[in-house]
Protein backbone atom coordinates (compact mmCIF):
# COMPACT_ATOMS: atom_id res chain seq x y z
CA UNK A 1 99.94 12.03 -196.72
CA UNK A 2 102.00 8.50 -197.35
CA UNK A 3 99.71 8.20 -200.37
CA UNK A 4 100.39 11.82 -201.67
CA UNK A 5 104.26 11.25 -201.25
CA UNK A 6 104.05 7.74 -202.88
CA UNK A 7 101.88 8.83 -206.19
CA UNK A 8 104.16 11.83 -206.79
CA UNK A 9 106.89 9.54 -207.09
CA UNK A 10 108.97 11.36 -204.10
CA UNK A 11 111.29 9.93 -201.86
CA UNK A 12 110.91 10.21 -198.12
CA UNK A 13 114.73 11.74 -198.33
CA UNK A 14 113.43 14.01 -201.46
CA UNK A 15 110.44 14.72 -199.30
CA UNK A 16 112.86 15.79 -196.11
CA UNK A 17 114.59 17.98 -198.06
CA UNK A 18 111.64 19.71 -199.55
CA UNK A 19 110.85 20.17 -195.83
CA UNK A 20 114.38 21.22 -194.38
CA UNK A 21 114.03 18.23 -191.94
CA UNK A 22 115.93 14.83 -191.82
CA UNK A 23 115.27 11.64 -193.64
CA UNK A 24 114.78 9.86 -190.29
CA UNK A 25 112.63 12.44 -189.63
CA UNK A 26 110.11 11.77 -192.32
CA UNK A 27 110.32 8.05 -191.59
CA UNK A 28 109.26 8.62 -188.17
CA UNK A 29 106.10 10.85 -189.21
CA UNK A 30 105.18 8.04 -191.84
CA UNK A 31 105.52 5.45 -189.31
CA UNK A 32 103.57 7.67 -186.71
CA UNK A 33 101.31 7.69 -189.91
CA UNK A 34 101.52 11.61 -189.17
CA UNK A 35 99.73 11.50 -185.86
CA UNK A 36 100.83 14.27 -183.22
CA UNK A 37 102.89 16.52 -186.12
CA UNK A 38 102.79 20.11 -185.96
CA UNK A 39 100.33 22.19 -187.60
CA UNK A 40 102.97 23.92 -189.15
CA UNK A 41 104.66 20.95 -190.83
CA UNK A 42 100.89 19.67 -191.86
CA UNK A 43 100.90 23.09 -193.76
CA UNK A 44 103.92 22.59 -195.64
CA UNK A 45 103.42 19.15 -196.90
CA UNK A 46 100.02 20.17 -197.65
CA UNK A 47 101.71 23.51 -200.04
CA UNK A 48 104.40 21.03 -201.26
CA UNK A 49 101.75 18.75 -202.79
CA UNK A 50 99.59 21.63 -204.12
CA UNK A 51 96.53 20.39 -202.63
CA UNK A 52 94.07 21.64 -199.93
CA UNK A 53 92.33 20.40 -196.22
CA UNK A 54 88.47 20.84 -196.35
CA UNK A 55 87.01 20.57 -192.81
CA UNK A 56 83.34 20.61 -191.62
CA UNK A 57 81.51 21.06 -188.55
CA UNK A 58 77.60 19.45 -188.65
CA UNK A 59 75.13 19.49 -185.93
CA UNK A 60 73.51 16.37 -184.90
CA UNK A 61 70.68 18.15 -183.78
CA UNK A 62 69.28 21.88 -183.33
CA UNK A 63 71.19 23.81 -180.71
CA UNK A 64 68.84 23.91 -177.95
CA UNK A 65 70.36 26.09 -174.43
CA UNK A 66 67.86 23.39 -172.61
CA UNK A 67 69.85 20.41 -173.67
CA UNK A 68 73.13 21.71 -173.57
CA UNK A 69 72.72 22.79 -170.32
CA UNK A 70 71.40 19.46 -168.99
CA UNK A 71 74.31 17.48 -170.95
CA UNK A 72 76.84 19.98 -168.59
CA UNK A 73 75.28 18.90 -165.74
């Protein structure tokens, strides 16, 4: 999210204020590099920018009841 900030040419005090949250703020997310922020504020940056999150799920291998049982136990 540092990277979409920098190439739109924003300011981390332009971004708080898109965001209705303090300068210091910001700096402490970008520092944090964003770990442990809300989903909420995730959403907003992510509108702000105009861009979208794409997530996947995969299996490793077939789901089996057998195995997944045994890997419980």
């Amino acid at each position: 999210m540092i990277g979409l900030r920098i190439a739109s040419g924003l300011t981390q005090k332009d971004l708080a204020k898109c965001l209705g949250v303090a300068e210091a703020q910001v700096s402490r997310d970008e520092r944090n590099e964003y770990h442990g922020i809300s989903l909420d504020r995730a959403q907003k940056i992510i509108r702000i920018f105009g861009v979208h999150l794409e997530t996947k799920i995969a299996l490793d291998h077939p789901l089996e009841r057998k195995r997944i049982l045994a890997a419980a136990s």
